[in-house]
Protein backbone atom coordinates (compact mmCIF):
# COMPACT_ATOMS: atom_id res chain seq x y z
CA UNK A 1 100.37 105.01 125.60
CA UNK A 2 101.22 102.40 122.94
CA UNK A 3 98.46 104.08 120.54
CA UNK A 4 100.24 107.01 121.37
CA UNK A 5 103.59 105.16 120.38
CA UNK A 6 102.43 103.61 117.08
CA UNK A 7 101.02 107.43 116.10
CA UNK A 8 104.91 108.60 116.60
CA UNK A 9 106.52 105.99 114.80
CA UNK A 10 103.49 106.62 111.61
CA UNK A 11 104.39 110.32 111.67
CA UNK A 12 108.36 109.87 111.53
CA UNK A 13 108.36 107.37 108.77
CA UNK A 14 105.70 109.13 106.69
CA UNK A 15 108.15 111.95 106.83
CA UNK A 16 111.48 109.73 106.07
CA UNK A 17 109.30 108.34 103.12
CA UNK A 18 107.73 112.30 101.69
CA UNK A 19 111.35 113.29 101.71
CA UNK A 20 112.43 110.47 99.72
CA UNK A 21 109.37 110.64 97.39
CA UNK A 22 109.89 114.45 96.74
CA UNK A 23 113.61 113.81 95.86
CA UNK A 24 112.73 111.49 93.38
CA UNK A 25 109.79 113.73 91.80
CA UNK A 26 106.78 112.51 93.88
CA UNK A 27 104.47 114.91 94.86
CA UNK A 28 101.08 114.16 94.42
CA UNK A 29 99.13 110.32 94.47
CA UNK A 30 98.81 111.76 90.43
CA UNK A 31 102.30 111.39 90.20
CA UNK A 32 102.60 108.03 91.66
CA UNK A 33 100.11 106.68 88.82
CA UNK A 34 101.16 108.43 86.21
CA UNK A 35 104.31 106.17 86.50
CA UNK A 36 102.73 103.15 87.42
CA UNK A 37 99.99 102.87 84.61
């Protein structure tokens, strides 16, 4: 149950955090270092 849990909470912030990525032009990991190199 608690893996089960932990795999719930994972999946709703990765999809708070693509949402917020993809607003700000994030995509792709070539996008991410692109800016940061």
């Amino acid at each position: 149950m608690r893996k089960y849990l932990q795999k719930e909470e994972f999946e709703t912030l990765r999809k708070r955090l693509i949402s917020k990525a993809q607003k700000t032009g994030y995509f792709t990991d070539e996008d991410v270092f692109r800016d940061i190199s």
